[in-house]
PDB file of N, CA and C in Angstrom:
ATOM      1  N   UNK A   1      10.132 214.459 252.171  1.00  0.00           N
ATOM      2  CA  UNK A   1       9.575 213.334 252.928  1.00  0.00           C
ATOM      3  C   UNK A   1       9.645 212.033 252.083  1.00  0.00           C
ATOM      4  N   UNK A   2       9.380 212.361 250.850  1.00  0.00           N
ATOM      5  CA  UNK A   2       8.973 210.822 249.830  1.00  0.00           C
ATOM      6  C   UNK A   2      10.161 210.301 249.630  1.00  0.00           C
ATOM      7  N   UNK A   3      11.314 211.487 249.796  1.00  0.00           N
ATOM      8  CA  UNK A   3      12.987 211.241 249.399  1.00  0.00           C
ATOM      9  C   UNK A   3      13.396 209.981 251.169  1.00  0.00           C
ATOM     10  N   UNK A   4      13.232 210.433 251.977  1.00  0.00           N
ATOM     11  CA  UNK A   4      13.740 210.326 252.823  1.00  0.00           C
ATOM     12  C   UNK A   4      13.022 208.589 253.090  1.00  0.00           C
ATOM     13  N   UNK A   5      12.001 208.461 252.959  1.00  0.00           N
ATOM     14  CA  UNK A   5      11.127 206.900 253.272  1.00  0.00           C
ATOM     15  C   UNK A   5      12.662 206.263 251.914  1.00  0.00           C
ATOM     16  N   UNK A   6      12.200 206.999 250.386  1.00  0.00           N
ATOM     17  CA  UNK A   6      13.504 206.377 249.875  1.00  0.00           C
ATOM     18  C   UNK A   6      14.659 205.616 249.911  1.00  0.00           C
ATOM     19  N   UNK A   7      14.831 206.461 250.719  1.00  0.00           N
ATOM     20  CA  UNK A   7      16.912 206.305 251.473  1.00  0.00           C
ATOM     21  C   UNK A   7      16.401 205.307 252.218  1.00  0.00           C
ATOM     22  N   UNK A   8      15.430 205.152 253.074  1.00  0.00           N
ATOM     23  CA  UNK A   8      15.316 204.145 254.128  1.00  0.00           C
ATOM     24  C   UNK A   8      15.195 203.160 253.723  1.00  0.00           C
ATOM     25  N   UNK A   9      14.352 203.074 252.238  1.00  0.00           N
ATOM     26  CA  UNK A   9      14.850 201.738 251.887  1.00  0.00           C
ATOM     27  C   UNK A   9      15.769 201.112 251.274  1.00  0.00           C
ATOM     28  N   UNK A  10      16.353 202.201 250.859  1.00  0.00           N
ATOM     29  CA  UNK A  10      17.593 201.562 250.045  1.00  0.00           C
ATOM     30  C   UNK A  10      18.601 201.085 251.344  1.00  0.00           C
ATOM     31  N   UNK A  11      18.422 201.882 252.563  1.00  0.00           N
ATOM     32  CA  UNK A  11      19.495 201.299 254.037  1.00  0.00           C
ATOM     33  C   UNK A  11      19.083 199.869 253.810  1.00  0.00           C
ATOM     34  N   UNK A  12      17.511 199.616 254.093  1.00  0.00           N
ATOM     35  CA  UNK A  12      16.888 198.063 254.612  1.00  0.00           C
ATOM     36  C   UNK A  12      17.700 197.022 253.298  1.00  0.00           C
ATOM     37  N   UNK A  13      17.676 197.694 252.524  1.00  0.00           N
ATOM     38  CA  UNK A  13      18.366 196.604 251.090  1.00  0.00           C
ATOM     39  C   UNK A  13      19.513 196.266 251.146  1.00  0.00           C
ATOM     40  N   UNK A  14      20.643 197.461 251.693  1.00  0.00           N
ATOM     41  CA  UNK A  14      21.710 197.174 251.918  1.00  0.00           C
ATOM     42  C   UNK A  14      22.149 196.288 253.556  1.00  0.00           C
ATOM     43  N   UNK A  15      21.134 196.788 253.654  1.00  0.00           N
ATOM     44  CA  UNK A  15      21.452 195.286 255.036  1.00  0.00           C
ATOM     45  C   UNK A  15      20.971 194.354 254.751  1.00  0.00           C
ATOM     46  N   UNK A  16      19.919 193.928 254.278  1.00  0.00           N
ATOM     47  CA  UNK A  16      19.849 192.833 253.552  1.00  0.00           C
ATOM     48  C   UNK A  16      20.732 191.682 252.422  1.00  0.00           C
ATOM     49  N   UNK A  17      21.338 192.767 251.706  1.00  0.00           N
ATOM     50  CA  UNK A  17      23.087 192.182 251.284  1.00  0.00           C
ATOM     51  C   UNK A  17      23.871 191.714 252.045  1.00  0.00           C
ATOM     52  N   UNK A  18      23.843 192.716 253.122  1.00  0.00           N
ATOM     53  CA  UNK A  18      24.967 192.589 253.959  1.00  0.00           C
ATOM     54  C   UNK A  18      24.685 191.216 254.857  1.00  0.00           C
ATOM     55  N   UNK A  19      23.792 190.795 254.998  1.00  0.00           N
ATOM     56  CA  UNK A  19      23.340 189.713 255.596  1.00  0.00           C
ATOM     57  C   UNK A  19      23.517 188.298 255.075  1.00  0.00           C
ATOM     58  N   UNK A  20      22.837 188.274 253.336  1.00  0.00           N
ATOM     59  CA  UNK A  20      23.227 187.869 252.659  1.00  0.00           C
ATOM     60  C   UNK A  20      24.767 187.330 252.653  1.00  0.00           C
ATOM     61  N   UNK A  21      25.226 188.339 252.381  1.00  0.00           N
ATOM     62  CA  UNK A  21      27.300 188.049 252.021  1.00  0.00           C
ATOM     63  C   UNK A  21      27.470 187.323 253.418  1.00  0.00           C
ATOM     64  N   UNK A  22      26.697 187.795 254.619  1.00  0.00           N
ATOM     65  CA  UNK A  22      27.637 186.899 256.101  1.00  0.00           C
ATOM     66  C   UNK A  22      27.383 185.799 256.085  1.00  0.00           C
ATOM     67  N   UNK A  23      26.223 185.235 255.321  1.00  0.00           N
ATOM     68  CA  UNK A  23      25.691 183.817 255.808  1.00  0.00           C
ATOM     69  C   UNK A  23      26.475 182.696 254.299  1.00  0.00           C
ATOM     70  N   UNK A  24      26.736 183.717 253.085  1.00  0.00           N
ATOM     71  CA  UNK A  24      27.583 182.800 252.182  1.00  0.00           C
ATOM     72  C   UNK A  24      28.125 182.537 253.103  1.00  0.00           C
ATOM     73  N   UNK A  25      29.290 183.779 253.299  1.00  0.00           N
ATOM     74  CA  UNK A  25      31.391 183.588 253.749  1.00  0.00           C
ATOM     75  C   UNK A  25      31.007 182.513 255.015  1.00  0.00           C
ATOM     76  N   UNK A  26      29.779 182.356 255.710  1.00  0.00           N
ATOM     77  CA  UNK A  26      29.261 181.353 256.756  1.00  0.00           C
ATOM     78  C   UNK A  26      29.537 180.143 255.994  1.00  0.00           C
ATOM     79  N   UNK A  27      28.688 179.933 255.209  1.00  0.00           N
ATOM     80  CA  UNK A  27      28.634 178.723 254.750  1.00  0.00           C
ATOM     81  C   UNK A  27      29.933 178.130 254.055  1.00  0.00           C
ATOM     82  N   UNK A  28      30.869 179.287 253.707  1.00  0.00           N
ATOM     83  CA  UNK A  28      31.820 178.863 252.871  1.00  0.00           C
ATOM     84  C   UNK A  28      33.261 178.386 254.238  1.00  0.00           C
ATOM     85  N   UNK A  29      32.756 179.078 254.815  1.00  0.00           N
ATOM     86  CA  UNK A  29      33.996 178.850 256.001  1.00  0.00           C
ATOM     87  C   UNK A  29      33.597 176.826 256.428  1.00  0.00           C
ATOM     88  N   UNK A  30      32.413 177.214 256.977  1.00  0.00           N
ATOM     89  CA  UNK A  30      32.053 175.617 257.233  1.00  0.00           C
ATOM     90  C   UNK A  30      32.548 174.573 256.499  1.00  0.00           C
ATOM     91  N   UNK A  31      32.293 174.869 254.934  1.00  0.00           N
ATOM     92  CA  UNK A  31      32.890 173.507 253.804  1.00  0.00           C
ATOM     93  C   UNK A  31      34.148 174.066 253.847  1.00  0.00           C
ATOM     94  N   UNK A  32      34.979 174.787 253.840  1.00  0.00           N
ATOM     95  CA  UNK A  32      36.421 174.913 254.606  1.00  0.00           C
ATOM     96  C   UNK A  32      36.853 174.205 255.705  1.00  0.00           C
ATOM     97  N   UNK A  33      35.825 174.317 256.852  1.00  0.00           N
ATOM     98  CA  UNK A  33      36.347 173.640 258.062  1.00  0.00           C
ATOM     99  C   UNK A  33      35.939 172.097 257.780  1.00  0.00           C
ATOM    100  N   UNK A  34      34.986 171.285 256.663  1.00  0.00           N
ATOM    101  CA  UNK A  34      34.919 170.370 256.539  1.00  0.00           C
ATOM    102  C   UNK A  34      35.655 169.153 255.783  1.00  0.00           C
ATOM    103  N   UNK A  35      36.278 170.110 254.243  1.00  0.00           N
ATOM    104  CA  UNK A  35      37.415 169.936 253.944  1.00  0.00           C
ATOM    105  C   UNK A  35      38.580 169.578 255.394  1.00  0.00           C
ATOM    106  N   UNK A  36      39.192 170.490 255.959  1.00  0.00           N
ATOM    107  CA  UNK A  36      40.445 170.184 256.702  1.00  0.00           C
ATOM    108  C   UNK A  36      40.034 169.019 257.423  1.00  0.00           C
ATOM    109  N   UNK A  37      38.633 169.009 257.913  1.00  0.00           N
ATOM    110  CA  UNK A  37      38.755 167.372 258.857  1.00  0.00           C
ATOM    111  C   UNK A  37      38.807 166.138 258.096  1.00  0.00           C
ATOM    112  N   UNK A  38      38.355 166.162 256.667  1.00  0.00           N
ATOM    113  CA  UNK A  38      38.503 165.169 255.957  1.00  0.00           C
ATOM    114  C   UNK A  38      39.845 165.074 255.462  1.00  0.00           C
ATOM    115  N   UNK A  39      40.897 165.744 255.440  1.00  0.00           N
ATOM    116  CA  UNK A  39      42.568 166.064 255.161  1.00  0.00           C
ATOM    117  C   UNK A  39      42.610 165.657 256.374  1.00  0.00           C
ATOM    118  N   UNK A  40      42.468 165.797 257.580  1.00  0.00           N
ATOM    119  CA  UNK A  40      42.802 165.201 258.596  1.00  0.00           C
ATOM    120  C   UNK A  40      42.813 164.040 259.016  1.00  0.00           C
ATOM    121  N   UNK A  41      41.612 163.097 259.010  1.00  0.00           N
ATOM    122  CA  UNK A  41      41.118 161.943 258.779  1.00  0.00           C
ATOM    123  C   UNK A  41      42.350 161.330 257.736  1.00  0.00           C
ATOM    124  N   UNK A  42      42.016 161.922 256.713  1.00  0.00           N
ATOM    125  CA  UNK A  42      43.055 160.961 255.925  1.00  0.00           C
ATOM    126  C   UNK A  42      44.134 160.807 256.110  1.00  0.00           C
ATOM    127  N   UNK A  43      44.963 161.730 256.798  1.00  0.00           N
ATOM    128  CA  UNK A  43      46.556 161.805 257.253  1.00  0.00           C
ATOM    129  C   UNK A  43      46.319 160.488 258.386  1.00  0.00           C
ATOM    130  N   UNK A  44      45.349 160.573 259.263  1.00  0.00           N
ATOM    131  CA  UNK A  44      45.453 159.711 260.820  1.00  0.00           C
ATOM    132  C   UNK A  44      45.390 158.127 259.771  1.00  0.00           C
ATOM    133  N   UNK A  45      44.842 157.921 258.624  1.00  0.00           N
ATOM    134  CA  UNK A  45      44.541 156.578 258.321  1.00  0.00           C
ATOM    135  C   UNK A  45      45.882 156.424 257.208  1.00  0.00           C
ATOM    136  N   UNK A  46      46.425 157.116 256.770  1.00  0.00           N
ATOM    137  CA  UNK A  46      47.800 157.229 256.434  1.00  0.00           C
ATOM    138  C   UNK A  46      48.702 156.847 257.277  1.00  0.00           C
ATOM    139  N   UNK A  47      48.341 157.039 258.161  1.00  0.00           N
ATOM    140  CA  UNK A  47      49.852 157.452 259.362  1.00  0.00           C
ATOM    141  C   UNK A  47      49.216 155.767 259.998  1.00  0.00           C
ATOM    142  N   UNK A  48      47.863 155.236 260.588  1.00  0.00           N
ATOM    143  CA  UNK A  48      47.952 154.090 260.728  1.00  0.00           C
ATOM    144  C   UNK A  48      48.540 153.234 260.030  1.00  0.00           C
ATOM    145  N   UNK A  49      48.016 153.221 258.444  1.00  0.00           N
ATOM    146  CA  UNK A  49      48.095 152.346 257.702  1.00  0.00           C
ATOM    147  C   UNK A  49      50.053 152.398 258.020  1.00  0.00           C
ATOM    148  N   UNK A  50      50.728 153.066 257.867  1.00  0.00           N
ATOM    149  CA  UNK A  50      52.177 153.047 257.548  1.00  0.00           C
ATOM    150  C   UNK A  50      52.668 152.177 259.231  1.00  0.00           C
ATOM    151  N   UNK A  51      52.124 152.367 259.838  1.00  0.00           N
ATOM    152  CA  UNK A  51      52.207 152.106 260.992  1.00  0.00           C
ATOM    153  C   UNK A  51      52.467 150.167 261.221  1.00  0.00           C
ATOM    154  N   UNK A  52      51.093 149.689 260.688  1.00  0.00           N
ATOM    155  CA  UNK A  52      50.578 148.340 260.113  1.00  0.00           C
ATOM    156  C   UNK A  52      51.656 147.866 259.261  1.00  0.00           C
ATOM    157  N   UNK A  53      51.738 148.707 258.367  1.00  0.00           N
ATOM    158  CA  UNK A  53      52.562 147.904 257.227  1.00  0.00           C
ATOM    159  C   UNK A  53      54.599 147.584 257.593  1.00  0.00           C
ATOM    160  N   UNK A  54      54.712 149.269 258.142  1.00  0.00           N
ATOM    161  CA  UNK A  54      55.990 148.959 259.132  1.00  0.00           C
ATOM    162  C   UNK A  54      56.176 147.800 260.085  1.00  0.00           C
TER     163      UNK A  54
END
């Protein structure tokens, strides 16, 4: 019985990691997707500017 409450918590811990790791690779995807719009942005004011100066 004392084994088995055990295991149960070691499950609750490992989902708790596991939760953990989704909400980094979350957060890390976001400053990924925030990066590319700022690469983006800069290409459109590139591509004006050449535009202007042509």
């Amino acid at each position: 019985r004392e084994r088995e409450r055990e295991r149960e918590r070691e499950r609750e811990r490992e989902r708790e990691r596991e939760r953990e790791r989704d909400s980094l690779l979350e957060r890390e995807r976001e400053r990924e997707r925030e990066r590319e719009r700022e690469r983006e942005r800069e290409r459109e004011r590139e591509t004006q500017y050449m535009q202007y100066s042509g």
